[in-house]
N, C-alpha and C. Protein backbone atom coordinates (compact mmCIF):
# COMPACT_ATOMS: atom_id res chain seq x y z
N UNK A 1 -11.61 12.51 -10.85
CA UNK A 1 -11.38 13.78 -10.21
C UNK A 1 -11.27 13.62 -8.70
N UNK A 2 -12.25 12.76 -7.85
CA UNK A 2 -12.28 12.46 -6.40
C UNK A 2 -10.84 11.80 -6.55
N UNK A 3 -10.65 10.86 -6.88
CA UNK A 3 -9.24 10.24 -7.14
C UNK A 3 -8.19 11.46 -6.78
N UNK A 4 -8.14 12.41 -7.81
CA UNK A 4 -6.69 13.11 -7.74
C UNK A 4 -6.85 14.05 -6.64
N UNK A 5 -8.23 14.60 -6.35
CA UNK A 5 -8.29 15.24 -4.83
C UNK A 5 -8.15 14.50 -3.66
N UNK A 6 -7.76 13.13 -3.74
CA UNK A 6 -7.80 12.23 -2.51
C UNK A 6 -6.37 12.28 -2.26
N UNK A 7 -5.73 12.28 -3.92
CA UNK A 7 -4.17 11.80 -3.91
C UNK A 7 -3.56 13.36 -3.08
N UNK A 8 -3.78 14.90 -3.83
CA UNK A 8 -3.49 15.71 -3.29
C UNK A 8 -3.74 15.86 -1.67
N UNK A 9 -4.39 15.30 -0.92
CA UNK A 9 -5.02 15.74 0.37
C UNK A 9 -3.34 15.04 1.54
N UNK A 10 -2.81 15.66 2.30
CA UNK A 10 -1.91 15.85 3.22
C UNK A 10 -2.23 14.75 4.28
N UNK A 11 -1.26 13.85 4.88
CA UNK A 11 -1.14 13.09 5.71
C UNK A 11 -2.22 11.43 5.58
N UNK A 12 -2.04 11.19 6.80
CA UNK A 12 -2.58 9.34 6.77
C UNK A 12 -3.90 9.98 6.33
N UNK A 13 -4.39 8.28 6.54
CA UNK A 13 -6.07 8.24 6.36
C UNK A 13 -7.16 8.84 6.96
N UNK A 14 -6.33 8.98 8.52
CA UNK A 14 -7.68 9.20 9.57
C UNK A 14 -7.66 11.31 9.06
N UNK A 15 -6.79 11.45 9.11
CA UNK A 15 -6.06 13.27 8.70
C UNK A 15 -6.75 13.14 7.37
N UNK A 16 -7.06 12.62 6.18
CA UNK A 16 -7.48 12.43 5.53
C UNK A 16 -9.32 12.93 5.69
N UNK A 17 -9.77 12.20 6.02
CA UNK A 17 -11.14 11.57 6.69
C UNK A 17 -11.24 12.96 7.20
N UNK A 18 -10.77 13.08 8.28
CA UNK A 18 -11.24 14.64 9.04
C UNK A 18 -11.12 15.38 8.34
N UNK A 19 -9.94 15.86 7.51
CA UNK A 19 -9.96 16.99 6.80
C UNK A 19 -11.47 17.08 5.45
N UNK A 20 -11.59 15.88 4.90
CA UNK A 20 -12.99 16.14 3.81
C UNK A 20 -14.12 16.20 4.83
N UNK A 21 -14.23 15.31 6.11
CA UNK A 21 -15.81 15.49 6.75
C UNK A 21 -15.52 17.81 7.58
N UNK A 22 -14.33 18.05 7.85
CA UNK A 22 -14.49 19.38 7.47
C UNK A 22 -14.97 20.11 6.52
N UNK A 23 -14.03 20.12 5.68
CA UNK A 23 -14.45 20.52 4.37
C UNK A 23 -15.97 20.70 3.66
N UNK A 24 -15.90 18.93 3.71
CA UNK A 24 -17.85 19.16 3.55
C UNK A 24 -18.70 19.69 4.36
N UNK A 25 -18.60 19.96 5.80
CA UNK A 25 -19.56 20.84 7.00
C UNK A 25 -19.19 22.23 6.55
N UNK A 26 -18.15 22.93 6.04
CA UNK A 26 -17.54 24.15 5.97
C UNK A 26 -18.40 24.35 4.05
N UNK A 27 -18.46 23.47 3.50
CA UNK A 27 -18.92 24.15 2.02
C UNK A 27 -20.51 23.49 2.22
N UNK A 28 -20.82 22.91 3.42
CA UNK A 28 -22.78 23.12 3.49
C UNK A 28 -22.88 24.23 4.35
N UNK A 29 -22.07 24.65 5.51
CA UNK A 29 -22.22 25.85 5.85
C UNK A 29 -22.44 27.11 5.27
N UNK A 30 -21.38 27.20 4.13
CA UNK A 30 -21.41 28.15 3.33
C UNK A 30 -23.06 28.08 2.45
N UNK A 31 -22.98 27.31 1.98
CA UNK A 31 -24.36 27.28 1.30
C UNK A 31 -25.46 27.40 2.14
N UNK A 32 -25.80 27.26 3.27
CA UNK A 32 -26.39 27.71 4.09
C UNK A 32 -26.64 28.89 4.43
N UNK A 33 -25.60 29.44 5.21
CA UNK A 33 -25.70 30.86 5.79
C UNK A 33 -25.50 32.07 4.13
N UNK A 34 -25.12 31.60 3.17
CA UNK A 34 -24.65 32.78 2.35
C UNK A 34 -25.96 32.50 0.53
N UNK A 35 -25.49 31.43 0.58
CA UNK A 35 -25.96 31.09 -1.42
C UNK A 35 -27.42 30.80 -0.98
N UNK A 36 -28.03 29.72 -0.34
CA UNK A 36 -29.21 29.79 -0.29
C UNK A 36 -30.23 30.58 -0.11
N UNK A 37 -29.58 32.16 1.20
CA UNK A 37 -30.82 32.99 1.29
C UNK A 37 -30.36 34.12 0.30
N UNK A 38 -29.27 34.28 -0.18
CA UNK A 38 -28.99 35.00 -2.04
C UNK A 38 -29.88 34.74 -2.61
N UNK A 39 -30.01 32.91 -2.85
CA UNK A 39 -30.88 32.60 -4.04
C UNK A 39 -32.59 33.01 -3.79
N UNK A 40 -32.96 32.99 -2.30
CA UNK A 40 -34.24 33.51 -1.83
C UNK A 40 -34.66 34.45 -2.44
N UNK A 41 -33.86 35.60 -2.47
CA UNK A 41 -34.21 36.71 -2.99
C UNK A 41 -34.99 36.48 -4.24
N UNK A 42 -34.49 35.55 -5.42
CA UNK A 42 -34.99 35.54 -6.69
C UNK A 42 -36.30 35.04 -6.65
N UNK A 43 -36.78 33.58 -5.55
CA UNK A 43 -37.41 32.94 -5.95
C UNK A 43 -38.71 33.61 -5.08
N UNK A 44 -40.10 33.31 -5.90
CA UNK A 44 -40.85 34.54 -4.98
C UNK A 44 -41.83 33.06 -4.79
N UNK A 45 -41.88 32.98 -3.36
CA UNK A 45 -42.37 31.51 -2.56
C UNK A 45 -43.75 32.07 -2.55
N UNK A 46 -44.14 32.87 -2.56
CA UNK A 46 -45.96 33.65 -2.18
C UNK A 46 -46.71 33.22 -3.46
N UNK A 47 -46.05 32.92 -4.37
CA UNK A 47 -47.26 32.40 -5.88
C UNK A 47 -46.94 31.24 -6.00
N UNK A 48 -47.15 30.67 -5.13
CA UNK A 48 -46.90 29.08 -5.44
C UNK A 48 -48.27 28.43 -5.75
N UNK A 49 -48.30 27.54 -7.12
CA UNK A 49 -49.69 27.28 -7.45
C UNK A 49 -49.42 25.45 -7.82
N UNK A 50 -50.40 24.76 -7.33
CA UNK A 50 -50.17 23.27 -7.52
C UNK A 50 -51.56 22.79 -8.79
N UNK A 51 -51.19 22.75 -10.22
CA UNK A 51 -52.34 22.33 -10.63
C UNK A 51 -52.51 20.98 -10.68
N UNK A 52 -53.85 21.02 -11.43
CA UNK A 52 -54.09 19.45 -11.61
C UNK A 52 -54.49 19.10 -12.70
């Protein structure tokens, strides 16, 4: 699958390279600012219990 998204991706190597180290800062961003404090909502951090 990385294979055929490498083959689809536009221009040389280095255009290559920049465009995924974008990509990947732009889809941890997203998960950052948007999916992670979504998922907050569900998880309730105040009953956190460690047994033994």
């Amino acid at each position: 699958m990385y294979a055929a998204l490498w083959r689809l991706m536009p221009g040389p190597l280095w255009l290559r390279v920049l465009l995924l180290a974008f990509l990947f800062t732009a889809v941890l961003a997203g998960l950052v600012l948007f999916v992670f404090p979504w998922l907050d909502t569900f998880v309730n951090t105040n009953e956190v219990t460690v047994g033994t």
